[in-house]
Protein backbone atom coordinates (compact mmCIF):
# COMPACT_ATOMS: atom_id res chain seq x y z
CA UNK A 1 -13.99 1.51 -21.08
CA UNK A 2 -10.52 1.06 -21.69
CA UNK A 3 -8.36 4.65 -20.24
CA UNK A 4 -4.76 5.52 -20.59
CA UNK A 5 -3.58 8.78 -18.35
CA UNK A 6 -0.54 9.60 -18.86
CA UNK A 7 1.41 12.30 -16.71
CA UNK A 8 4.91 13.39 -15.57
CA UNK A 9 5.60 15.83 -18.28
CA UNK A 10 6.53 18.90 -18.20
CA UNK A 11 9.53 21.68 -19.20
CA UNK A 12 13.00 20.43 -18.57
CA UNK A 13 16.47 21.37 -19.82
CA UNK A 14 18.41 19.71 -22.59
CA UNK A 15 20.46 16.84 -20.69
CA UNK A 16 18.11 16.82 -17.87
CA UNK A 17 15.22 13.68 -17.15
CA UNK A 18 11.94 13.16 -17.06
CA UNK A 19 10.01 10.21 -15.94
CA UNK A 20 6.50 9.58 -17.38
CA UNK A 21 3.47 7.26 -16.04
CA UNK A 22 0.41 6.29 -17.36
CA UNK A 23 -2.02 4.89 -15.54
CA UNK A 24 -4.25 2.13 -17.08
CA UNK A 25 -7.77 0.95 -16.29
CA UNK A 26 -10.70 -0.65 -17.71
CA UNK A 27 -8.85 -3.45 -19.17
CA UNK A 28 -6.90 -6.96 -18.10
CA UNK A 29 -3.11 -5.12 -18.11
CA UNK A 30 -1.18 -8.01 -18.17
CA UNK A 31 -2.62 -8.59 -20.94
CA UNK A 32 -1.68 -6.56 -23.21
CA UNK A 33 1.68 -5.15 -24.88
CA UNK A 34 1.80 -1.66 -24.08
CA UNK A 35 3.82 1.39 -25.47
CA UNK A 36 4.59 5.07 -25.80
CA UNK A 37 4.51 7.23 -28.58
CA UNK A 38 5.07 10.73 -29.34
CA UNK A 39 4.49 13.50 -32.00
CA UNK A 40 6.22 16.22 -32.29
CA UNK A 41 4.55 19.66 -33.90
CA UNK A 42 3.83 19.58 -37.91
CA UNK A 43 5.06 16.13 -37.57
CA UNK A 44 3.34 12.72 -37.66
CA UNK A 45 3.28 10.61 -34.60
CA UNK A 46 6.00 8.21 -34.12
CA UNK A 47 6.63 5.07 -31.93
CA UNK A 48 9.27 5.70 -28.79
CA UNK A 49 8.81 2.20 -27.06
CA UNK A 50 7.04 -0.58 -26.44
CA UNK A 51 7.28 -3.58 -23.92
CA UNK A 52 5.55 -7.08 -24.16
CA UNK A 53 3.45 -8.29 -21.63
CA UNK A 54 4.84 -11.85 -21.85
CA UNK A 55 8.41 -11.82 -20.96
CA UNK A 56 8.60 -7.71 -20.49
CA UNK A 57 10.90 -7.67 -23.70
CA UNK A 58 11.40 -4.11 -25.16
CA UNK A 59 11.90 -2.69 -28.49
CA UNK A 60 13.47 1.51 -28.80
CA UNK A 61 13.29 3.99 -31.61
CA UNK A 62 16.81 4.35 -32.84
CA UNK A 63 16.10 8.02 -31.62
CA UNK A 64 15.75 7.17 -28.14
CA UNK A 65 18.01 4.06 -26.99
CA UNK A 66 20.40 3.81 -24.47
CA UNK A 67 18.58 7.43 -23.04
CA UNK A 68 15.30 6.16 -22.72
CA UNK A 69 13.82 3.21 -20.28
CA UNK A 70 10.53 1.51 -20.62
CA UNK A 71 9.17 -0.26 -17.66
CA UNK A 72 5.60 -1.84 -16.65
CA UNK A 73 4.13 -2.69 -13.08
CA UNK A 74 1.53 -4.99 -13.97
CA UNK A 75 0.18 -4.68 -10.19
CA UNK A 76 -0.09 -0.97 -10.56
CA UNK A 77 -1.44 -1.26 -14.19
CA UNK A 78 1.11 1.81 -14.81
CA UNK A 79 3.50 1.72 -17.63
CA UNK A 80 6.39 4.53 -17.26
CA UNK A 81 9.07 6.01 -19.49
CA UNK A 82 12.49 7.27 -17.66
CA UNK A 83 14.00 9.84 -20.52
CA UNK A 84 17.78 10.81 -19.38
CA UNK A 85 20.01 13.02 -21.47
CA UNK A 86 17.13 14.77 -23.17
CA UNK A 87 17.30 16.66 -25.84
CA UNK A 88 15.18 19.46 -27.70
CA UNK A 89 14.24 17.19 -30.53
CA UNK A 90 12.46 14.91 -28.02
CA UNK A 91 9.77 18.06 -27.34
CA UNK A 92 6.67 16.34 -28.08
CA UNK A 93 3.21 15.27 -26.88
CA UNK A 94 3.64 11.94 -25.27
CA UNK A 95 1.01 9.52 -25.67
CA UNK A 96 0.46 5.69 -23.98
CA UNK A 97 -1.01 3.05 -26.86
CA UNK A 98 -2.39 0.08 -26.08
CA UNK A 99 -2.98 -2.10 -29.07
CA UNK A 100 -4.81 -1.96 -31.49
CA UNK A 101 -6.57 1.01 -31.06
CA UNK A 102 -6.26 2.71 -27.85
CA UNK A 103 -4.87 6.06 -26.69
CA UNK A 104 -4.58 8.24 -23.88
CA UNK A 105 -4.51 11.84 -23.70
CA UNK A 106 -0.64 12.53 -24.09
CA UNK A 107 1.37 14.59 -21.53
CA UNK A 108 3.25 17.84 -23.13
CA UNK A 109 7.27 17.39 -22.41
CA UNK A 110 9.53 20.25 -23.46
CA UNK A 111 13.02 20.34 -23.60
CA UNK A 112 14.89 23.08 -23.72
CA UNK A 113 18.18 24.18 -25.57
């Protein structure tokens, strides 16, 4: 059974960081392109990041580049997002997708004004 936990969020002010995990099992990780999306309340879910598993190549929302970093540890099987200069907009559930179809749980980050 393929699981994504993801964790590190939490309440932070605007221009401050956050650094989220999620931890990945039940599946071949270097396998797989892996990503992080978000949604934010009353609106639909929206793609952050995502990084390859072949050459670690990495693709942004226009929303989030040059604040936020994608990274993988394929001997960990964690994929993390380090958010810098955040701002209020970013508030939003964070969720780790692994194509096609898989999701973990999310982790809440708010960012206060």
């Amino acid at each position: 059974e393929v699981q994504l936990q993801a964790s590190g969020g939490g309440l932070v002010q605007a221009g401050g960081s956050l650094r989220l995990s999620c931890a990945a099992s039940g599946f071949i990780f270097d396998d797989y392109a892996i990503g992080w999306f978000r949604q934010a309340p009353g609106k639909e879910r929206e793609g952050v990041s995502c990084i390859k598993n072949t050459d670690d190549t990495t693709d942004y929302a226009d929303s989030v580049k040059e604040r936020f970093t994608i990274s993988r540890d394929n001997i960990r099987r964690t994929l993390y997002l380090q958010m810098s200069s955040l701002k209020p907009e970013d508030t939003a559930v964070y969720y780790c997708h692994r194509p096609p179809d898989s999701w973990g749980r999310g982790t809440q980050v708010t960012v206060s004004s």
